[in-house]
Protein backbone atom coordinates (compact mmCIF):
# COMPACT_ATOMS: atom_id res chain seq x y z
CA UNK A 1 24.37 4.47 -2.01
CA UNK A 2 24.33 7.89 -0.89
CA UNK A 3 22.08 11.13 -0.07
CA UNK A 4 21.81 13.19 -3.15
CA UNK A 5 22.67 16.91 -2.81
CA UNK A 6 19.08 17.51 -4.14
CA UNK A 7 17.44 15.82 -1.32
CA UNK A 8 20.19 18.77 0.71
CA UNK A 9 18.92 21.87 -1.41
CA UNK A 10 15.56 20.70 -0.56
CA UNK A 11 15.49 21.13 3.22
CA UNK A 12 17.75 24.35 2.65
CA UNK A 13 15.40 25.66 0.63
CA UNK A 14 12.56 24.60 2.65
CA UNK A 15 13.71 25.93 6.08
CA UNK A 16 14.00 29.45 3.65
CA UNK A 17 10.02 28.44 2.82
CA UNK A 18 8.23 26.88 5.28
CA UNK A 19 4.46 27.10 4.64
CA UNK A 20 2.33 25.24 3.07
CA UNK A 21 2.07 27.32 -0.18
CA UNK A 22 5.34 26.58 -0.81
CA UNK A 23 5.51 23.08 0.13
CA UNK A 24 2.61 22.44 -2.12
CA UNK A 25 3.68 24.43 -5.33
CA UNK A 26 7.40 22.09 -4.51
CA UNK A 27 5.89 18.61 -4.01
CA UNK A 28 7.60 16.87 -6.55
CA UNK A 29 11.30 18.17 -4.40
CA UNK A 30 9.92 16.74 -1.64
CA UNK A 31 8.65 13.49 -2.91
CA UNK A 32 11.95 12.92 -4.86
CA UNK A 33 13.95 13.74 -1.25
CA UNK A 34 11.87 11.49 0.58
CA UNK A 35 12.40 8.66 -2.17
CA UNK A 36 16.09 9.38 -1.87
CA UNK A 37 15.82 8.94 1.84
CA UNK A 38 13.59 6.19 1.96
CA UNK A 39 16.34 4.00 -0.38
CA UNK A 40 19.26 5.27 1.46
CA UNK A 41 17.75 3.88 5.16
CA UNK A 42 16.99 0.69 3.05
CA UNK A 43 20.23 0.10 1.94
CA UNK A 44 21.13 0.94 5.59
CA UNK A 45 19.31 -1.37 7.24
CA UNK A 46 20.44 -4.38 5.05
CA UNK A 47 23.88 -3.51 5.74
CA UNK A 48 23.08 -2.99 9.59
CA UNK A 49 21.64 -6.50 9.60
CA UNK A 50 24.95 -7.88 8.88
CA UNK A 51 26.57 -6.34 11.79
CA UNK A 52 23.64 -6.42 14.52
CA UNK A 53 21.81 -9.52 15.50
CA UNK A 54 19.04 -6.65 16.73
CA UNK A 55 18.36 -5.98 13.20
CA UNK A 56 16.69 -7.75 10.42
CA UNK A 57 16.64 -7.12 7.24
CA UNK A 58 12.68 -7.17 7.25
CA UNK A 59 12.24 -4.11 9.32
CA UNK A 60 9.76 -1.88 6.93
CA UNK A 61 11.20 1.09 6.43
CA UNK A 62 8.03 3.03 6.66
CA UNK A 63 7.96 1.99 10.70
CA UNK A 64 11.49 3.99 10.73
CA UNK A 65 11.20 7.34 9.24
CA UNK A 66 9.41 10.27 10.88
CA UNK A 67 7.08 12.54 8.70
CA UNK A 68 8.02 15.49 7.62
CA UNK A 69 4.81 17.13 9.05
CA UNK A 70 5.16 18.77 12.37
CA UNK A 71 2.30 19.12 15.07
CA UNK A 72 2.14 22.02 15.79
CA UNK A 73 -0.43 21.88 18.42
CA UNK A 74 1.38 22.48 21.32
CA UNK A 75 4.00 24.18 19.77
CA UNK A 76 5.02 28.24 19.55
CA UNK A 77 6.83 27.12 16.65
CA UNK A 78 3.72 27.11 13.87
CA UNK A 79 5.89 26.18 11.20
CA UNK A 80 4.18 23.32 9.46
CA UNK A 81 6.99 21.32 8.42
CA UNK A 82 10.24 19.54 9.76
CA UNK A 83 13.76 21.02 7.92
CA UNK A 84 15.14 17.61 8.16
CA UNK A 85 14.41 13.73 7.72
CA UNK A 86 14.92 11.27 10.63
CA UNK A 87 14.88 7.33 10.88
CA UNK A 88 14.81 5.45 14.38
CA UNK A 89 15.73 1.91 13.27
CA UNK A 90 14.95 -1.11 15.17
CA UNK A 91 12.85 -4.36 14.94
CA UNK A 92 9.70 -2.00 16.06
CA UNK A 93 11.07 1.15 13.34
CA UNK A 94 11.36 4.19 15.32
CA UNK A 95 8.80 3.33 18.00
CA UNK A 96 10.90 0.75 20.05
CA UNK A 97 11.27 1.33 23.69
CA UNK A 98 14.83 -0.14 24.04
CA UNK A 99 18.20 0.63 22.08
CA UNK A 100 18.31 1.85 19.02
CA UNK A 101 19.62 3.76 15.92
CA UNK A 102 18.59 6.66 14.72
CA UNK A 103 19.68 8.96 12.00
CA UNK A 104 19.45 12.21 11.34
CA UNK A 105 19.65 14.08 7.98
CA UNK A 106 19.93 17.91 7.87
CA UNK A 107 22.21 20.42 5.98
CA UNK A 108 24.89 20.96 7.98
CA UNK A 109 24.24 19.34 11.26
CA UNK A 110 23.35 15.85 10.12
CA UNK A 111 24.44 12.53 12.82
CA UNK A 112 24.18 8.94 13.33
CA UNK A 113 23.30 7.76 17.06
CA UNK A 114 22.80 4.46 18.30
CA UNK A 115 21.58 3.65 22.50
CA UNK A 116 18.50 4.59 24.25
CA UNK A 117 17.00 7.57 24.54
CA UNK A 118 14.74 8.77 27.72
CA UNK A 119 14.37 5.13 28.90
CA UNK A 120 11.36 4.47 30.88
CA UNK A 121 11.75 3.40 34.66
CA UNK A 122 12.13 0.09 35.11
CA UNK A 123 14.84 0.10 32.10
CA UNK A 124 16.36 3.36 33.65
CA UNK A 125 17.38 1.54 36.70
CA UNK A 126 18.61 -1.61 34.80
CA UNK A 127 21.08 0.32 32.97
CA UNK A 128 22.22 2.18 35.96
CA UNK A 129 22.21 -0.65 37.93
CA UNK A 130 24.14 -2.71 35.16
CA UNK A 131 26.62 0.49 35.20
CA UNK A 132 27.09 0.24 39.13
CA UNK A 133 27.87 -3.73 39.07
CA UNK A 134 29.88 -3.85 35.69
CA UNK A 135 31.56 0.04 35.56
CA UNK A 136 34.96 -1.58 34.54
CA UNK A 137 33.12 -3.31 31.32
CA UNK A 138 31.00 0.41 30.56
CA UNK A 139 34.36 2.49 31.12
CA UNK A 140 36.87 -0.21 28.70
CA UNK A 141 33.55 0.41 26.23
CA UNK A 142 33.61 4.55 26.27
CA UNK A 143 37.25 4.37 26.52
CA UNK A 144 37.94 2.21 23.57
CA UNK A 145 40.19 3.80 21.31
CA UNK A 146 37.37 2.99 18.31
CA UNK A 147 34.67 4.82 20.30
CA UNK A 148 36.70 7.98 21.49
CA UNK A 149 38.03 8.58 18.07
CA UNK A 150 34.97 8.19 16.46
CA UNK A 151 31.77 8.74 18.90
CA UNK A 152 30.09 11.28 21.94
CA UNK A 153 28.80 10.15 24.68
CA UNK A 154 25.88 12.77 25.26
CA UNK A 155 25.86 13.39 28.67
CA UNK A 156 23.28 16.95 28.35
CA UNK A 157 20.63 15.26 29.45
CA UNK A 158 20.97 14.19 33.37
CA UNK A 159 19.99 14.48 36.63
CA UNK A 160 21.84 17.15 39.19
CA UNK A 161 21.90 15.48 41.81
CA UNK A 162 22.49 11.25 42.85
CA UNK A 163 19.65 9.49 41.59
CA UNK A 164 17.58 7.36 44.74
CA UNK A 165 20.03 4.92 45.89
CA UNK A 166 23.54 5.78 44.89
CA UNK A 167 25.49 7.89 46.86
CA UNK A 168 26.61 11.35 45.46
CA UNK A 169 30.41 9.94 46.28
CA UNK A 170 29.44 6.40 43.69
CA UNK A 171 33.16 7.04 41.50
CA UNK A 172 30.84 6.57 38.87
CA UNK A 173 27.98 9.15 39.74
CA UNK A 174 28.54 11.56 36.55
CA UNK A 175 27.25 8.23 34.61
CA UNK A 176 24.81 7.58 36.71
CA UNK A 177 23.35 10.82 36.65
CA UNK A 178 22.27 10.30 32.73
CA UNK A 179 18.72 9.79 31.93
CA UNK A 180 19.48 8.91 28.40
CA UNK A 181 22.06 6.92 27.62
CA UNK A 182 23.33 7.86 23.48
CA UNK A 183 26.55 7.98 21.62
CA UNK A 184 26.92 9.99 18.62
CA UNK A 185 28.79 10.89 15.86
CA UNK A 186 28.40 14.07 13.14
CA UNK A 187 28.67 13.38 9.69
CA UNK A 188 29.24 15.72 7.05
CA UNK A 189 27.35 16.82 3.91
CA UNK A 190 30.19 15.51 1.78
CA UNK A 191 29.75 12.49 3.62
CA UNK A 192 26.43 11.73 2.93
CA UNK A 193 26.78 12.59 -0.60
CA UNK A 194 29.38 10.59 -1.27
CA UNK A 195 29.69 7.15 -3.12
CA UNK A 196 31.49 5.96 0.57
CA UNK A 197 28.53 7.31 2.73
CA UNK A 198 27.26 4.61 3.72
CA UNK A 199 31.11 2.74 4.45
CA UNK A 200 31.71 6.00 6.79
CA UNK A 201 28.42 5.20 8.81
CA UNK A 202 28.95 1.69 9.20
CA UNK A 203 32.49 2.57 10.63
CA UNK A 204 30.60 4.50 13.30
CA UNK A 205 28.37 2.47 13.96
CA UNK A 206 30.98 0.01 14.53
CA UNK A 207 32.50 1.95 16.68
CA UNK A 208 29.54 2.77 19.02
CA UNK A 209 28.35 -1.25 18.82
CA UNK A 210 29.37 -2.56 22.03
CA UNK A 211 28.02 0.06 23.78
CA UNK A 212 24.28 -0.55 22.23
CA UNK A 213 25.34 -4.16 23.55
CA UNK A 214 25.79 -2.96 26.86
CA UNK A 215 22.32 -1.92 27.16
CA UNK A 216 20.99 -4.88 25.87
CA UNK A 217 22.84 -6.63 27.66
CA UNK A 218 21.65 -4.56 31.17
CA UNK A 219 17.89 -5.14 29.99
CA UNK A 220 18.60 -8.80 29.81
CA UNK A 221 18.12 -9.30 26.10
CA UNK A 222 20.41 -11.25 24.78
């Protein structure tokens, strides 16, 4: 299973066009992407079931993928439409507040990511409390030789200073700091469009598993 490099020329073409004129004179591209899409995160998620216990096989695929449509109400950017497709997968699709995957498909700056994103408060200060009283565990997980080879920790989005109640001298502050806590890994075009795409996603998301068990495991759902 694999992304077709029509469902690629499609959002290249699109970011080139985006307006609604366009869009509607090209529907049939776009509902022959999204189809292409659609079967590719279905295929994914049966495959993901086999490796995460957080995943079943029932999860409709419809809760996962974001819509192309953008709103554009509070937005400069007017542009009506989205130059890429996105899937957050979990047993609640992409509207789960707790670790998840999510992948992103875009010409040339396509990625797989698995953790949570932006937690909310309570969560927030479970992981970084489950950071402070098991750092050895976290550090063996980002410093596995599986993870580093294949995986980012994103560590853009944090705090500058200590968060309330850990000392700006914690050994582990810089990890502390993060407010979202998300590993990452690019993959290619020729990736995605290959007969192996889906083998070379799996391998990342192997790679990055232990770490989405981390959180789990600091929210107490095991």
């Amino acid at each position: 299973m694999h992304i077709d490099s029509a469902t690629f020329s499609f959002l290249s073409t699109l970011q080139a066009n985006n307006n609604r004129e366009w869009f509607q004179a090209n529907k049939h591209q776009y509902d022959a992407a999204h189809q292409n899409v659609k079967d590719f995160i279905t295929e994914f998620i049966i495959r993901l079931s086999k490796l995460d216990r957080y995943i079943t096989v029932d999860i409709p695929v419809s809760k996962c993928l974001f819509r192309i449509y953008r709103d554009t109400r509070f937005s400069k950017d007017k542009t009506p439409y989205k130059n890429w497709f996105g899937a957050g997968i979990s047993v609640a699709g992409r509207k789960l507040n707790g670790p998840e995957y999510y992948l992103h498909i875009e010409p040339e700056k396509s990625f797989i990511a698995g953790g949570y994103w932006r937690p909310e408060k309570e969560h927030l200060s479970a992981i970084r409390q489950e950071i402070d009283y098991n750092s050895q565990q976290f550090l063996q997980i980002i410093n596995a030789p599986g993870f580093k080879k294949y995986c980012i920790l994103n560590d853009e989005d944090k705090l500058k200073k200590a968060p309330a109640g850990y000392s700006p001298d914690h050994p582990e502050i810089e990890l502390l700091k993060l407010k979202s806590f998300t590993a990452s890994a690019p993959l290619t075009d020729t990736v995605l469009t290959s007969e192996e795409g889906l083998d070379h996603i799996l391998t990342f998301v192997e790679a990055m598993y232990d770490f989405k068990l981390f959180l789990h495991q600091a929210l107490n759902q095991e």
